[in-house]
C-alpha atoms as a PDB file:
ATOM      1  CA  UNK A   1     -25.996  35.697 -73.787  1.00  0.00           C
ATOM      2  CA  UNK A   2     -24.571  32.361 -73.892  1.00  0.00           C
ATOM      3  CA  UNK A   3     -21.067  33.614 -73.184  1.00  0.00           C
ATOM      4  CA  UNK A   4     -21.813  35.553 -70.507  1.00  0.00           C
ATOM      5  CA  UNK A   5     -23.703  32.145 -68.973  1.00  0.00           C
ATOM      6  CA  UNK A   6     -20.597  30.500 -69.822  1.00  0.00           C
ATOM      7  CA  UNK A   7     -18.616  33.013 -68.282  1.00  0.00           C
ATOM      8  CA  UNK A   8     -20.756  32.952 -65.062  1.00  0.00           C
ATOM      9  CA  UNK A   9     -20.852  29.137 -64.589  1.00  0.00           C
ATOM     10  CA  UNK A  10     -17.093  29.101 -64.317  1.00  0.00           C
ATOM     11  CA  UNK A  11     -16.717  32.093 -61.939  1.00  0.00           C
ATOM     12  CA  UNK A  12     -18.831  30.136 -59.841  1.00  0.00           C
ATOM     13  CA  UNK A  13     -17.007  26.562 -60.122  1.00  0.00           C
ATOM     14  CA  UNK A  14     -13.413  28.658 -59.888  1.00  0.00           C
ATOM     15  CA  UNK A  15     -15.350  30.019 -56.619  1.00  0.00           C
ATOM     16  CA  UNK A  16     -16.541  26.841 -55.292  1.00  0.00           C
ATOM     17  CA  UNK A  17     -13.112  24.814 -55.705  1.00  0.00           C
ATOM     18  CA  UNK A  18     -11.326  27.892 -53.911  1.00  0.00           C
ATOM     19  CA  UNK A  19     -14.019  27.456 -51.000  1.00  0.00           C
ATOM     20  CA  UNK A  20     -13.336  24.043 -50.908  1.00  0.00           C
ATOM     21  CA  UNK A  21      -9.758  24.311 -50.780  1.00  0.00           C
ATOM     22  CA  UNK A  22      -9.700  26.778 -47.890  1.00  0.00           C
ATOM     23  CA  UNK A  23     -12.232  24.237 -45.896  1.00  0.00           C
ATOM     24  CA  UNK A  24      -9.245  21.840 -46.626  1.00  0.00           C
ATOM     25  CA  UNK A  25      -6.668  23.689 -45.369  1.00  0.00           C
ATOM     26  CA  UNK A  26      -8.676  24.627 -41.884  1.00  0.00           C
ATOM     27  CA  UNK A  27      -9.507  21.178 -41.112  1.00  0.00           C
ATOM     28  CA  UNK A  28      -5.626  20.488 -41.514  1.00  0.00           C
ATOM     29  CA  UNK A  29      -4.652  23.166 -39.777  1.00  0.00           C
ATOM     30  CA  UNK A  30      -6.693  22.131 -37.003  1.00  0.00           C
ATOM     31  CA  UNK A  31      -5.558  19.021 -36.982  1.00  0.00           C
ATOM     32  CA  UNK A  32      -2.223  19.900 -36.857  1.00  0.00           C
ATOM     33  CA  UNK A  33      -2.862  22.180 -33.718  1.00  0.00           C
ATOM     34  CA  UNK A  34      -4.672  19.523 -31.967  1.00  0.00           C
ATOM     35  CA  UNK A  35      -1.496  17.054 -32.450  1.00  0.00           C
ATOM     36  CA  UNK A  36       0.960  19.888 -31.201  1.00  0.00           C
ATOM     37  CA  UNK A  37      -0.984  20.131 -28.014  1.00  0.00           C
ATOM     38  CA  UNK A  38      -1.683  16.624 -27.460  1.00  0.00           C
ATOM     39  CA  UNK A  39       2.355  16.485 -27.954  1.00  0.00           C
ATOM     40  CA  UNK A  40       3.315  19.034 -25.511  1.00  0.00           C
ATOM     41  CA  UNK A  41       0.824  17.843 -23.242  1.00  0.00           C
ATOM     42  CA  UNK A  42       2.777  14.796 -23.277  1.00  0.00           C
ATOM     43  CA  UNK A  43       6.165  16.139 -22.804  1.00  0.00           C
ATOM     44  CA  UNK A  44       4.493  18.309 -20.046  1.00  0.00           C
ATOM     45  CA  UNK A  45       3.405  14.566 -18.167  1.00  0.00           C
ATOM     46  CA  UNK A  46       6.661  12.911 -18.977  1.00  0.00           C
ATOM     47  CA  UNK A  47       8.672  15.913 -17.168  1.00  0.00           C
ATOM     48  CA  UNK A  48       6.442  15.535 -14.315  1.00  0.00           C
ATOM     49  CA  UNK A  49       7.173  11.701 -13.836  1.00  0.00           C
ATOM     50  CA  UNK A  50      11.406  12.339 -14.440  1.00  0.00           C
ATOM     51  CA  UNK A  51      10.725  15.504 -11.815  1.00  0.00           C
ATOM     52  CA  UNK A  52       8.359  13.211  -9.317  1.00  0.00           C
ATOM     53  CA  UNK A  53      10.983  10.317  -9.803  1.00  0.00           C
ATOM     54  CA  UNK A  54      13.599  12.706  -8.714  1.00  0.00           C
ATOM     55  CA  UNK A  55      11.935  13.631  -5.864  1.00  0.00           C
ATOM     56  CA  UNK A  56      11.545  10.415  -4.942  1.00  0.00           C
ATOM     57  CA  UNK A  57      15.180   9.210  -5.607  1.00  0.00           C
ATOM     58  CA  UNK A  58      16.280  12.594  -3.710  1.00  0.00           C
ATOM     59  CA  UNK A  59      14.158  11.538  -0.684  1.00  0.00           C
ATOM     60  CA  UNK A  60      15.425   7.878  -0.404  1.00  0.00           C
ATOM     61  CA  UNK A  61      18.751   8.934  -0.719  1.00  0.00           C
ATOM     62  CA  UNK A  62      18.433  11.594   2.225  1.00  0.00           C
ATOM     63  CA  UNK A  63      16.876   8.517   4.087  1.00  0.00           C
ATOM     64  CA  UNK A  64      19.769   6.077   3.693  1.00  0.00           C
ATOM     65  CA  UNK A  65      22.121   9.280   4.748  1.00  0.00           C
ATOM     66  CA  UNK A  66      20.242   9.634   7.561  1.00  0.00           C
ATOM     67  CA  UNK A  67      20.240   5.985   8.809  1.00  0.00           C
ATOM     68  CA  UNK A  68      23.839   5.821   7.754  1.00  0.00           C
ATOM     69  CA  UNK A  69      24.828   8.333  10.436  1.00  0.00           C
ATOM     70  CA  UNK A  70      23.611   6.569  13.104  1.00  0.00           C
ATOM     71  CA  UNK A  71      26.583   3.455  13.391  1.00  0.00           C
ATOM     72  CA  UNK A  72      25.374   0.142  14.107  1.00  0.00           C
ATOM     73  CA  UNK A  73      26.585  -0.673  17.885  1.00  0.00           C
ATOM     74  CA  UNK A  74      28.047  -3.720  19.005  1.00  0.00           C
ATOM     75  CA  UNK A  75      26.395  -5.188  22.092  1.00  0.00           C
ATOM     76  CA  UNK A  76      29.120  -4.001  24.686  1.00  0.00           C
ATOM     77  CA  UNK A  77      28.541  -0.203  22.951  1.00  0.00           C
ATOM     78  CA  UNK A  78      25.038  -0.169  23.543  1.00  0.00           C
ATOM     79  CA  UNK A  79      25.290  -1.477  27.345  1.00  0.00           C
ATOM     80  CA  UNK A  80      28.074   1.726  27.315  1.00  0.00           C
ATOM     81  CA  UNK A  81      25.855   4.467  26.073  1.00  0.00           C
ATOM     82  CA  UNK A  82      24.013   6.788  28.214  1.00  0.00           C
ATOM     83  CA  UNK A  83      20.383   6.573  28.468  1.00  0.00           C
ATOM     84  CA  UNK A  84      17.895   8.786  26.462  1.00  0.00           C
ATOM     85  CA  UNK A  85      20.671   8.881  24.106  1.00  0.00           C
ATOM     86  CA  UNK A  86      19.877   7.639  20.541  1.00  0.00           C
ATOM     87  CA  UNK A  87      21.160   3.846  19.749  1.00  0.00           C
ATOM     88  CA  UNK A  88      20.854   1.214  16.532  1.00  0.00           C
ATOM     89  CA  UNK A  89      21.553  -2.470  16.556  1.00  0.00           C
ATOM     90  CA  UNK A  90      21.331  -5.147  14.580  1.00  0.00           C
ATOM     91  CA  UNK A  91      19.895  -8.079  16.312  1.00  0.00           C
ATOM     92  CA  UNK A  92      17.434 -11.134  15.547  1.00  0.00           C
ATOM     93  CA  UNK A  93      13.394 -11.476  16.844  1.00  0.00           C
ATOM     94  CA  UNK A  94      13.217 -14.079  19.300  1.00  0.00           C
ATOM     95  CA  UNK A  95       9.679 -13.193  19.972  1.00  0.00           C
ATOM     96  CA  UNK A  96       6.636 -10.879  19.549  1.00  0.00           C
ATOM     97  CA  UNK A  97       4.599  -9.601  22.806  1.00  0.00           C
ATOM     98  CA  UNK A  98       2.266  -7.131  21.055  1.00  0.00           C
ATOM     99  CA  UNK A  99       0.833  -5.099  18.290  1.00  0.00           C
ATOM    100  CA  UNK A 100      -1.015  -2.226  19.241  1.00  0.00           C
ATOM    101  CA  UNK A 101      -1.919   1.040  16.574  1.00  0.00           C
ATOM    102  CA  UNK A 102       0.996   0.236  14.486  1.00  0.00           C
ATOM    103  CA  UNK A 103       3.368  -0.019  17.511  1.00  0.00           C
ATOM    104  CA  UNK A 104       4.788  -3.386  18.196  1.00  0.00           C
ATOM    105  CA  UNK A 105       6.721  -4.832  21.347  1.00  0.00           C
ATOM    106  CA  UNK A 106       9.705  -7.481  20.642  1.00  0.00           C
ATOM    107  CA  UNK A 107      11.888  -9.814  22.320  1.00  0.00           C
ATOM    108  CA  UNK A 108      15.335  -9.703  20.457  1.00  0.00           C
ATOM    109  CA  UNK A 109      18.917 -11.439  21.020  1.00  0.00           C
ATOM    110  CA  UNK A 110      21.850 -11.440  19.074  1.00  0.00           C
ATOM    111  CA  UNK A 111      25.031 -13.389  20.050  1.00  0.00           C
ATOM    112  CA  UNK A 112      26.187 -10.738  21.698  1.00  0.00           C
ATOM    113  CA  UNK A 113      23.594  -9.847  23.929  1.00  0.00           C
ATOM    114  CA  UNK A 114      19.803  -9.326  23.781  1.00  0.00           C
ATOM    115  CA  UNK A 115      17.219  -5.931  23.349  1.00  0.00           C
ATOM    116  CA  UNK A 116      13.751  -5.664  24.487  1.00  0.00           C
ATOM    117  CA  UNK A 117      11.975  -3.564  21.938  1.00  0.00           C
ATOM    118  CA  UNK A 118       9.400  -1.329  23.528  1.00  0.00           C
ATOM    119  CA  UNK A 119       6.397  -0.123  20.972  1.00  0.00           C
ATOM    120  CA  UNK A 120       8.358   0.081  17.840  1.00  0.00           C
ATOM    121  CA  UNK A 121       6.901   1.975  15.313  1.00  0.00           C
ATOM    122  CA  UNK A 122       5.200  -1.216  13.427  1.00  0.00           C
ATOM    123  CA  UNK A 123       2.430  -1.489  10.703  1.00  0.00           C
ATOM    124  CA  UNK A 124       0.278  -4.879  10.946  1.00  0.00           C
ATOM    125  CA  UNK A 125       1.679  -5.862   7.464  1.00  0.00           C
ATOM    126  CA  UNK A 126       5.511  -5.632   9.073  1.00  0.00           C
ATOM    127  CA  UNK A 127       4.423  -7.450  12.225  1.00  0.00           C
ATOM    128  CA  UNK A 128       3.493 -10.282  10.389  1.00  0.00           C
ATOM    129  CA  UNK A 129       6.858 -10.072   8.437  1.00  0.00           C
ATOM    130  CA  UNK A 130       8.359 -10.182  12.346  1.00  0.00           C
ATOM    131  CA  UNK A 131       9.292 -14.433  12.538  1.00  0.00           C
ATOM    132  CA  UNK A 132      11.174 -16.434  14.739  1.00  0.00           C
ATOM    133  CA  UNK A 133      14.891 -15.464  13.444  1.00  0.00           C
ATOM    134  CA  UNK A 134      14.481 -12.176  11.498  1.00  0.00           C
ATOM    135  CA  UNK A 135      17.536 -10.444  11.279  1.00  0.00           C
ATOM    136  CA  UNK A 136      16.686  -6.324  11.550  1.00  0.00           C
ATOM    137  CA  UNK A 137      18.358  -3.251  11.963  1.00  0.00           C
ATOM    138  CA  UNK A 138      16.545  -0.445  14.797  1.00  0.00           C
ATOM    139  CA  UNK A 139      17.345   2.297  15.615  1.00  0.00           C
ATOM    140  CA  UNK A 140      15.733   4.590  18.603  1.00  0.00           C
ATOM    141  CA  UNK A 141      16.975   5.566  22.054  1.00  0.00           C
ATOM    142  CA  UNK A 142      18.608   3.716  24.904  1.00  0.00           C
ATOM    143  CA  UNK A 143      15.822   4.128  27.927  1.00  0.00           C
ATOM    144  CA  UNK A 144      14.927   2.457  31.663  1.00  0.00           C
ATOM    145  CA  UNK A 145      12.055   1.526  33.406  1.00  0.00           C
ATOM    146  CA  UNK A 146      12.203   0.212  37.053  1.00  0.00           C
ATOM    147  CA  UNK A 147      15.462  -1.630  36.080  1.00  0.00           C
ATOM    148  CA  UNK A 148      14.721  -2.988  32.763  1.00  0.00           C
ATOM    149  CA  UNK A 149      16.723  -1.559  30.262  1.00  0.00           C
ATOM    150  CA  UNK A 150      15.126  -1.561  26.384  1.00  0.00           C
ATOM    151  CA  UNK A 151      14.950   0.727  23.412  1.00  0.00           C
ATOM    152  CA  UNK A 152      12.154   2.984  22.739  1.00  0.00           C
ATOM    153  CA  UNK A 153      11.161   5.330  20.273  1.00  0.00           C
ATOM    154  CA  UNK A 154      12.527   2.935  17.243  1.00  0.00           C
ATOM    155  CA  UNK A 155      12.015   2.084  13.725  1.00  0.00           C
ATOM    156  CA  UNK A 156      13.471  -0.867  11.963  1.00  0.00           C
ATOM    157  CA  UNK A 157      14.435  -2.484   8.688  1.00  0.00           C
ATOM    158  CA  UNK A 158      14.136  -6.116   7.897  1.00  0.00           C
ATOM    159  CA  UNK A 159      17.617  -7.525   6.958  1.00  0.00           C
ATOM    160  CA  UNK A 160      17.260 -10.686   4.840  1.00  0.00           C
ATOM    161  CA  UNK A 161      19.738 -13.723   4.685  1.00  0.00           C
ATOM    162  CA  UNK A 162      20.487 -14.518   8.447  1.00  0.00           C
ATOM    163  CA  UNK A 163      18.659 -15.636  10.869  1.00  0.00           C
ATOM    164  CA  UNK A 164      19.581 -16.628  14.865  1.00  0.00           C
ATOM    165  CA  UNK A 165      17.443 -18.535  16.982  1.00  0.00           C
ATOM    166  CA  UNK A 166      18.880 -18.493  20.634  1.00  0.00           C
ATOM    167  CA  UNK A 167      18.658 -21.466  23.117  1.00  0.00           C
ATOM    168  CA  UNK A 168      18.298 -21.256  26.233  1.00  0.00           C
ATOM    169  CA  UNK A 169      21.265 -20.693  28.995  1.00  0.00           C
ATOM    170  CA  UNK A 170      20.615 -22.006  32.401  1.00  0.00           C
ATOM    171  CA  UNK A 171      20.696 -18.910  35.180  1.00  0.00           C
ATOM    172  CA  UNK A 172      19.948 -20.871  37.911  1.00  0.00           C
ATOM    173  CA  UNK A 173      22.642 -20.945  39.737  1.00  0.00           C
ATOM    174  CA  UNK A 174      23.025 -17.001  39.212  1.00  0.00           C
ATOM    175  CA  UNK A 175      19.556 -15.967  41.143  1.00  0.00           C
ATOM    176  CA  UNK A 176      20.285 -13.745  43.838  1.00  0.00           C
ATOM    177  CA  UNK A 177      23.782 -12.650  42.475  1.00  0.00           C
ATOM    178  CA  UNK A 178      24.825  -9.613  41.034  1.00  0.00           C
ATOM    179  CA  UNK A 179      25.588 -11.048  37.653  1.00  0.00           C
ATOM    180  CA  UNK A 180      22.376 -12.209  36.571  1.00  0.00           C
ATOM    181  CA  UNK A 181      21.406  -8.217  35.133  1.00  0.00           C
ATOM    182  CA  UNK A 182      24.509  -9.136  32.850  1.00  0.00           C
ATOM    183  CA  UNK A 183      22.126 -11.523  30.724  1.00  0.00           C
ATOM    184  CA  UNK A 184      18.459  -9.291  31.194  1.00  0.00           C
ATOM    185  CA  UNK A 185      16.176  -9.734  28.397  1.00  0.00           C
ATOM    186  CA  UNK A 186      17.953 -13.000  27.050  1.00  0.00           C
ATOM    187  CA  UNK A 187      16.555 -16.200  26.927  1.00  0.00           C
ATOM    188  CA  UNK A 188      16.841 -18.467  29.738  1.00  0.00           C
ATOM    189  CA  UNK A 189      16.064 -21.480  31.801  1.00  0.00           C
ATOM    190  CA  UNK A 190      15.534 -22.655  35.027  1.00  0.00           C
ATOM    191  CA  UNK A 191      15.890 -26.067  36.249  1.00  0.00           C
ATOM    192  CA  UNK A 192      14.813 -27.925  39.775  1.00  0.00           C
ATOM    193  CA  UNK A 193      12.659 -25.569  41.151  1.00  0.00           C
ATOM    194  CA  UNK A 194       9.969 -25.778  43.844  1.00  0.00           C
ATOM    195  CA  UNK A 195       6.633 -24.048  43.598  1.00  0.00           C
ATOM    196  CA  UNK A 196       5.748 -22.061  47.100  1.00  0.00           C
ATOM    197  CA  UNK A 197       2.680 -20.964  48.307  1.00  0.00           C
ATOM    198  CA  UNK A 198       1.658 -17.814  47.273  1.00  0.00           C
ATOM    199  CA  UNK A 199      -1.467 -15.602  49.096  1.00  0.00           C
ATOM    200  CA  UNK A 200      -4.319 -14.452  47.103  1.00  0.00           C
ATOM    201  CA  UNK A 201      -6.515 -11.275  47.364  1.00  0.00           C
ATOM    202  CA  UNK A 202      -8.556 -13.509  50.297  1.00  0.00           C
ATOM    203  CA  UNK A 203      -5.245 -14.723  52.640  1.00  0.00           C
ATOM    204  CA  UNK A 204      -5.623 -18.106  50.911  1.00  0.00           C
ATOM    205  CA  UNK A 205      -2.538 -19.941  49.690  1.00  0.00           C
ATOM    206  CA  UNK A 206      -2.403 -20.449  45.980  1.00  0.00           C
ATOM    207  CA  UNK A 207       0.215 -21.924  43.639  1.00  0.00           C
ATOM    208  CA  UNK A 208      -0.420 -18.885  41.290  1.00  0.00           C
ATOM    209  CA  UNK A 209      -2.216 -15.589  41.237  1.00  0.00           C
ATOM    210  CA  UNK A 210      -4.018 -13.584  38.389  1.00  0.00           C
ATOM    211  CA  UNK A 211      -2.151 -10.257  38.576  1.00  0.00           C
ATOM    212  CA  UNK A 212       0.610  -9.710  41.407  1.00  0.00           C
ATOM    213  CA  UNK A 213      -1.746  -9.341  44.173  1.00  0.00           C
ATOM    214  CA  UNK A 214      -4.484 -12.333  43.295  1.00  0.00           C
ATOM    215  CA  UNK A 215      -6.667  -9.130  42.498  1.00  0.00           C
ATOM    216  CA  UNK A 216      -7.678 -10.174  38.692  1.00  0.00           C
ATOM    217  CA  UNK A 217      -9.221 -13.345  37.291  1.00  0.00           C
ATOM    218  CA  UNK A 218      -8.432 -15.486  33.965  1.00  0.00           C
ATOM    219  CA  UNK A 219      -6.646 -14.130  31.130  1.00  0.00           C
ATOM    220  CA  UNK A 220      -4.514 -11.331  33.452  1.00  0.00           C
ATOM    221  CA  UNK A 221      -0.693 -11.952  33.948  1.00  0.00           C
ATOM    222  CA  UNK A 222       0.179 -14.849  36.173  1.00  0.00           C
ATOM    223  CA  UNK A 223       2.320 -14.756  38.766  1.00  0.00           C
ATOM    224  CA  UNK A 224       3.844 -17.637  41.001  1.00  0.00           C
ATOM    225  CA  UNK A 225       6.365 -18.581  43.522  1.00  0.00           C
ATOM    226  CA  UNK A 226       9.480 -20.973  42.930  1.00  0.00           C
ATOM    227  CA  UNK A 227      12.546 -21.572  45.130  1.00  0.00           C
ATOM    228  CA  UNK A 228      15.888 -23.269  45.051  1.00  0.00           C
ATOM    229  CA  UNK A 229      18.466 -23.175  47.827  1.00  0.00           C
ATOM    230  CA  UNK A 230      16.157 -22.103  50.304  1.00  0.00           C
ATOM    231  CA  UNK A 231      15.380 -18.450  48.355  1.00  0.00           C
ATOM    232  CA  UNK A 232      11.974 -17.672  46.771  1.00  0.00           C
ATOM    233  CA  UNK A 233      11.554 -15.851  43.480  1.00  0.00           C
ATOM    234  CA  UNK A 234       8.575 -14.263  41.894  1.00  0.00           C
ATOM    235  CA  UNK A 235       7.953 -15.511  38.171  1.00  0.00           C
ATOM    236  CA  UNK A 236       5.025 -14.340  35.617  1.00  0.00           C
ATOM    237  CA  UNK A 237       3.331 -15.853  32.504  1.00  0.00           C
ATOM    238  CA  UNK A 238       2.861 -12.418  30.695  1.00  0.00           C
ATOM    239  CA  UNK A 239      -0.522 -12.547  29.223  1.00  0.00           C
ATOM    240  CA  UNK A 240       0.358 -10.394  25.755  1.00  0.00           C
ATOM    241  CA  UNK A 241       3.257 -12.787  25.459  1.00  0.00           C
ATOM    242  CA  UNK A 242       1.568 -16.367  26.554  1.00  0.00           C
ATOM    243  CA  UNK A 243      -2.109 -15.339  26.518  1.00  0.00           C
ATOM    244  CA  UNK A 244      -4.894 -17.612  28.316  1.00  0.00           C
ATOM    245  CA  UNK A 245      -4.935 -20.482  25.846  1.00  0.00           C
ATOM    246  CA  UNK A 246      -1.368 -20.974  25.230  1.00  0.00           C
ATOM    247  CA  UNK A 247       0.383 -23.616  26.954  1.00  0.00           C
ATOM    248  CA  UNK A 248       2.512 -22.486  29.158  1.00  0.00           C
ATOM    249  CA  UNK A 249      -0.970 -20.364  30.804  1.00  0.00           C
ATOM    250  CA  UNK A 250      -2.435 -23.524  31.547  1.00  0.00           C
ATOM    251  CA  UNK A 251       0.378 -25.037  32.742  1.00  0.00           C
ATOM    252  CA  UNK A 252       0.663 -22.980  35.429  1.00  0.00           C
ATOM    253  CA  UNK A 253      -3.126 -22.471  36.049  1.00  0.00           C
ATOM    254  CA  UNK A 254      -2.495 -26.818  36.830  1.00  0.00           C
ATOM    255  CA  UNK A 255       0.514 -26.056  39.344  1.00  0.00           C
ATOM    256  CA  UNK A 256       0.527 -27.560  42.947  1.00  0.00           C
ATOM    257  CA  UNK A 257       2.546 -26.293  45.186  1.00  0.00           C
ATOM    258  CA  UNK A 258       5.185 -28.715  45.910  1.00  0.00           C
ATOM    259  CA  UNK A 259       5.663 -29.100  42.127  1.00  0.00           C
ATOM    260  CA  UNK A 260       9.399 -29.335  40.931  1.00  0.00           C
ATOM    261  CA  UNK A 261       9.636 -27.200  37.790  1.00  0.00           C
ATOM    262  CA  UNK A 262      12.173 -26.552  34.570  1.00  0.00           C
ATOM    263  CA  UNK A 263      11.545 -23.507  32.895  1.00  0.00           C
ATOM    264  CA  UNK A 264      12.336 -20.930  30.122  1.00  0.00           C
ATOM    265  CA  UNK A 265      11.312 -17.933  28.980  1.00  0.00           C
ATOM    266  CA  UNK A 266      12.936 -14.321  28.744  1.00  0.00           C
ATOM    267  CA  UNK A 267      15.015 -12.551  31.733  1.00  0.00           C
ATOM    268  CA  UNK A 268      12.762  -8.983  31.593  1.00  0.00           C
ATOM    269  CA  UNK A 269      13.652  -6.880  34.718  1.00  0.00           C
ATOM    270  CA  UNK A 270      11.286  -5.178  37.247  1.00  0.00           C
ATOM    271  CA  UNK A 271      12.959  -3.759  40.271  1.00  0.00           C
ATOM    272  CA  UNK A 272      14.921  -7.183  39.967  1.00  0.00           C
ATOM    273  CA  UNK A 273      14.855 -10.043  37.792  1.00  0.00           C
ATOM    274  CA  UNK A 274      11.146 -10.623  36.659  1.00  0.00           C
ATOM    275  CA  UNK A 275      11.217 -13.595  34.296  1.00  0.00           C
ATOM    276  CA  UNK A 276       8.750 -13.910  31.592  1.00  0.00           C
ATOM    277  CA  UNK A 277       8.342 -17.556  31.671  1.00  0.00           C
ATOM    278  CA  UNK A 278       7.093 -19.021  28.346  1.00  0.00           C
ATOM    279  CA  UNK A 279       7.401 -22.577  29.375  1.00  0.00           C
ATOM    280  CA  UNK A 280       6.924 -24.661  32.235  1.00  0.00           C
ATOM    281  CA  UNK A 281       7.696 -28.844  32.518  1.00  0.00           C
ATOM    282  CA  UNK A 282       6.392 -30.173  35.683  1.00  0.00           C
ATOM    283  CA  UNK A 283       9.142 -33.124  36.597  1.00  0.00           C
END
């Protein structure tokens, strides 16, 4: 009786350390799974990044193929090409008019010649990026609106390292001639120049107007008379440019007629030369 006791006790510890060895060997085999899949899982999210980082590369690359087809012009090649046809220059901000739904408008000269940069595709961030100086490349397509020739359509990249400021050249001597196109959208002065009467929306004589026809009120574009030699020109204060509180706004909003004036500002075009005068000295 006490054999078979004996007997049965160590059936059942054989039985127990065999059940305990096979709970072993699960757990381990579960843990083993579980670090397979965690390690594929990884090599599955590092091939994603390589394949996302290709993508990437493969799309920058098309981009700087695609800019690189389009050859910087010189000045005298971009006054050559047609209109509506598709242009890129390097050139230098001389000064910002406006920013409007991520589409900025830019005065631009290089040494060559100057481009007037008509809502550029522009975020906020890039606008601010815009200074005095900044070298950048854009490209877009040659257009014309009542005489003034600009670019439209365009993007642009920032070039860093240069920068070009342009001063002044004195056109006054060219008014009235055929050459003065020749330097449109430039930066320019005037010097010696008479303020005239101009007529308001009321027949009264003014030394300025708010808009071209006296028909607005403060904060519109200005617009006043000057003349030299005996011929009268129209000039304007451009309110996006110079708004109301700059001060080349309220130095015309102080102009007598009579006044002799000096002037600069930037030779825009409107069915003839249509300054954009961004300062006025009262001599």
């Amino acid at each position: 009786m006490k054999k078979n006791l004996a007997l049965l006790l160590a059936a059942g510890m054989t039985l127990s350390l065999v059940a305990c060895g096979s709970t072993d060997s699960a757990t381990e085999t579960v843990a083993e799974t579980a670090t397979e899949e965690a390690t594929v899982a990884e090599e599955a999210a590092e091939a994603a990044t390589v394949a996302e980082e290709a993508v990437e590369a493969a799309s920058e690359e098309a981009s700087a193929e695609e800019t690189a087809d389009v050859a910087v012009m010189s000045y005298e090649e971009f006054v050559a090409a047609e209109l509506e046809t598709e242009v890129c220059v390097e050139t230098y901000v001389q000064a910002k008019q406006s920013w409007w739904e991520d589409q900025a408008t830019v005065y631009t000269q290089s040494e060559e010649g100057a481009y007037f940069l008509y809502n550029m595709a522009c975020s906020e961030e890039d606008y601010e990026k815009l200074t005095t100086g900044t070298k950048i490349r854009v490209t877009g397509y040659k257009s014309e609106w009542s005489g003034e020739v600009e670019i439209i359509d365009a993007t642009f990249e920032i070039i860093d390292g240069e920068t070009f400021e342009a001063a002044p050249i004195d056109v006054t001597s060219l008014l009235g001639t055929d050459d003065l196109i020749d330097l449109q959208n430039q930066y320019v002065s005037f010097t010696d120049m008479t303020v005239e009467a101009s007529t308001d929306a009321d027949g009264n004589e003014a030394a300025f107007l708010y808009n071209w026809d006296g028909s607005g009120s403060q904060g519109d574009d200005l617009y006043f008379n000057v003349s030299i030699d005996g011929n009268t020109y129209t000039f304007t204060v451009e309110s996006y440019l110079c708004d109301k509180d700059s001060e080349v706004y309220q130095a015309v909003e102080a102009l007598n007629v009579g006044d002799v004036v000096d002037m600069e500002g930037f030779l825009y075009w409107y069915e003839g030369a249509n300054p954009h005068i961004t300062s006025v000295v009262v001599k």
